[in-house]
N, C-alpha and C. Protein backbone atom coordinates (compact mmCIF):
# COMPACT_ATOMS: atom_id res chain seq x y z
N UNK A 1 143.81 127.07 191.68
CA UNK A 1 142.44 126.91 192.10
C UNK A 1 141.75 128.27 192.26
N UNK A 2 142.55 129.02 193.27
CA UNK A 2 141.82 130.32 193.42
C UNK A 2 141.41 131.14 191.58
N UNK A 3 142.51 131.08 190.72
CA UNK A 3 142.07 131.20 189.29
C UNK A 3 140.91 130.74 188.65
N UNK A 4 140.51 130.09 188.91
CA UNK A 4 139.41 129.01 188.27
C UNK A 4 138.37 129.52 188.87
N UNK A 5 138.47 129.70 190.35
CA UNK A 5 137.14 130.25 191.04
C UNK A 5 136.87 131.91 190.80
N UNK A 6 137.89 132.58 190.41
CA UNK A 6 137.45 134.01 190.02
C UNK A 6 137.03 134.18 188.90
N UNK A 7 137.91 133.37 188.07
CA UNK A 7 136.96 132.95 186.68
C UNK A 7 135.48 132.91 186.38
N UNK A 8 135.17 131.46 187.11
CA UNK A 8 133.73 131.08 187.17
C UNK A 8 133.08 131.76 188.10
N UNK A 9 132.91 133.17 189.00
CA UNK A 9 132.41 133.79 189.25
C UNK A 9 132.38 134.94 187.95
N UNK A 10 133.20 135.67 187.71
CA UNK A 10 133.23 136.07 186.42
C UNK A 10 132.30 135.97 185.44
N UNK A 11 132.65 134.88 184.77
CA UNK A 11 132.11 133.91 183.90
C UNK A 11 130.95 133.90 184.10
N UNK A 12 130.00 133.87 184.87
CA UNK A 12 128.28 133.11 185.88
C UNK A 12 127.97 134.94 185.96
N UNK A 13 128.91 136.04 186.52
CA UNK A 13 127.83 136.98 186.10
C UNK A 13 127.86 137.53 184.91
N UNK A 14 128.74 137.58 183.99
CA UNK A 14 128.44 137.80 182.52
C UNK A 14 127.42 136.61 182.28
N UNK A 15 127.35 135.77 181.89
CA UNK A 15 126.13 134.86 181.92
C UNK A 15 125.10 135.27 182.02
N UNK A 16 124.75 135.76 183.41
CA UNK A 16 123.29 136.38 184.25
C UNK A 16 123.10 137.37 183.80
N UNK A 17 123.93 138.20 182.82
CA UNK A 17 123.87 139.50 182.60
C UNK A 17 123.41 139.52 180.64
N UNK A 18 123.37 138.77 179.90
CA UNK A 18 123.07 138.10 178.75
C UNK A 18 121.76 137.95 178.73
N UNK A 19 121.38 138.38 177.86
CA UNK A 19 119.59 138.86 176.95
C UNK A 19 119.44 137.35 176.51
N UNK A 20 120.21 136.38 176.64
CA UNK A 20 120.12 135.48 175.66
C UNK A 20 119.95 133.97 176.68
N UNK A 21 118.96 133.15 176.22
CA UNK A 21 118.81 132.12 176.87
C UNK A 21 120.66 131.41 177.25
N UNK A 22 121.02 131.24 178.31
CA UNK A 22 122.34 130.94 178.39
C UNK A 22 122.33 129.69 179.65
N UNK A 23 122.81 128.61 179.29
CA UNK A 23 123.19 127.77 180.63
C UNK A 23 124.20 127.81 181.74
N UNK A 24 123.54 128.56 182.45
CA UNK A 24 124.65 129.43 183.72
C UNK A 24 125.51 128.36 184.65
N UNK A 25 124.62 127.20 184.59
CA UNK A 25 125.32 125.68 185.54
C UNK A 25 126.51 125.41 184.27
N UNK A 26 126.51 125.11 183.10
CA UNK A 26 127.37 124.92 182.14
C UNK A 26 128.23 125.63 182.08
N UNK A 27 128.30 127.08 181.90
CA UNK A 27 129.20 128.32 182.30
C UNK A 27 130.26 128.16 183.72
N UNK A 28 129.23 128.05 184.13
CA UNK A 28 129.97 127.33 186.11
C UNK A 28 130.84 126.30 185.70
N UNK A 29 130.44 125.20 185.50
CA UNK A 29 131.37 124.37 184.92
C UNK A 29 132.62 124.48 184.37
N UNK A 30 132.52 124.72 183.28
CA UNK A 30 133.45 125.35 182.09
C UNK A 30 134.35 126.39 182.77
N UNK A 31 134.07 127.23 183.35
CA UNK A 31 134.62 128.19 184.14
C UNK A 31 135.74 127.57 184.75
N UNK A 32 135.09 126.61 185.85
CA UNK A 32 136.08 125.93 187.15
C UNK A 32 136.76 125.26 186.44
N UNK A 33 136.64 124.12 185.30
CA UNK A 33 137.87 123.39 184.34
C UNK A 33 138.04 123.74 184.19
N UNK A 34 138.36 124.84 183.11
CA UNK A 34 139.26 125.33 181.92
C UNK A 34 140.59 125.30 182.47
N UNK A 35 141.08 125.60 183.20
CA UNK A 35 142.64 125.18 183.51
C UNK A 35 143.07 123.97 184.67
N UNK A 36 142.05 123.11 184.55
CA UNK A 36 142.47 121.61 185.50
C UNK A 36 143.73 121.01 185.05
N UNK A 37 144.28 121.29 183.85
CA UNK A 37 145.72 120.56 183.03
C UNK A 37 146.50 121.38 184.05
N UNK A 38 146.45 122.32 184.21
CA UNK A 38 147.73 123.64 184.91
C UNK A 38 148.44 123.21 186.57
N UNK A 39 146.95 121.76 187.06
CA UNK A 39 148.03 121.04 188.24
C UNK A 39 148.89 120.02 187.74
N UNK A 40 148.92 120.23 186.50
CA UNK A 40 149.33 118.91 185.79
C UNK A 40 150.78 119.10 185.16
N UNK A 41 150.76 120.32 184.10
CA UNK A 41 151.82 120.91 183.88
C UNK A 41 151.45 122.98 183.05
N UNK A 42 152.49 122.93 183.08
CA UNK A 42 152.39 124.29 182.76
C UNK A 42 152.73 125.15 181.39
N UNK A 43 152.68 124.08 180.75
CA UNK A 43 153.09 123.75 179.19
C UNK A 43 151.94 124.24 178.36
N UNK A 44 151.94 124.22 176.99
CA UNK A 44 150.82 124.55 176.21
C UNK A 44 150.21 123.25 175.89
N UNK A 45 150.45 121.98 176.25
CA UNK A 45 149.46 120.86 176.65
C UNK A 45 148.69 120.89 177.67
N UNK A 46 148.10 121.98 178.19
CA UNK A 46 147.55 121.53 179.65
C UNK A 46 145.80 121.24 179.46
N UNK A 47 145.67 122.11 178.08
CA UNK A 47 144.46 121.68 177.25
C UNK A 47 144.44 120.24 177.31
N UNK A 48 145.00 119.80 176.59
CA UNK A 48 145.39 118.22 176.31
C UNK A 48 145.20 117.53 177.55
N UNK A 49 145.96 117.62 178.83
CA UNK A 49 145.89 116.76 179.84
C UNK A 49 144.97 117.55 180.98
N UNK A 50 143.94 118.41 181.00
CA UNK A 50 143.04 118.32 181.32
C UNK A 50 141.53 118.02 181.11
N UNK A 51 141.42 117.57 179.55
CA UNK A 51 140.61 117.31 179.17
C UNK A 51 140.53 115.36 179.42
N UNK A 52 141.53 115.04 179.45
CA UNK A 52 142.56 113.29 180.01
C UNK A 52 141.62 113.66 181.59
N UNK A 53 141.76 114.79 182.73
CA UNK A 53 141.29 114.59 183.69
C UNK A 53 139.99 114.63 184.10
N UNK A 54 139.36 115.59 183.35
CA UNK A 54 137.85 115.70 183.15
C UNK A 54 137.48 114.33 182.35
N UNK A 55 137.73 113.77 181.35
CA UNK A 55 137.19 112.20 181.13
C UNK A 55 137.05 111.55 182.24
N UNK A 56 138.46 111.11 183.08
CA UNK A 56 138.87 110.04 184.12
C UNK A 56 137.11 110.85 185.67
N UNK A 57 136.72 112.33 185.57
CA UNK A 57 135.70 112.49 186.51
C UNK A 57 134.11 112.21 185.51
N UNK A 58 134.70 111.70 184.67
CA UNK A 58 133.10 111.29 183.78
C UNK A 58 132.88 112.45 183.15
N UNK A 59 133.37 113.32 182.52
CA UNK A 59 132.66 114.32 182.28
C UNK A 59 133.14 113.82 180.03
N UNK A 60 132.68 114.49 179.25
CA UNK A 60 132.23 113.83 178.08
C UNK A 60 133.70 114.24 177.58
């Protein structure tokens, strides 16, 4: 968890820092998932079964 959140701080000021129209709430997002599979397992599926957990919270 703490990973995900240094990330998407990270992540949100490179964002803010971009000349370029950028969706900083989307960035946020993306940020905090990208490794939701990793409570899951620690395998090179974690892509795979966190994208299984982000469906099951509605997300596309």
């Amino acid at each position: 968890m703490r990973h995900c959140i240094a990330v998407e701080k990270v992540a949100v000021e490179i964002a803010n820092e971009i000349d370029h129209q950028v969706d900083v709430e989307l960035v946020s997002v993306g940020a905090v998932l990208h490794d939701i599979g990793r409570g899951y397992t620690h395998s090179i599926a974690h892509g795979i079964v966190g994208s299984c957990v982000a469906r099951r919270f509605g997300f596309p």
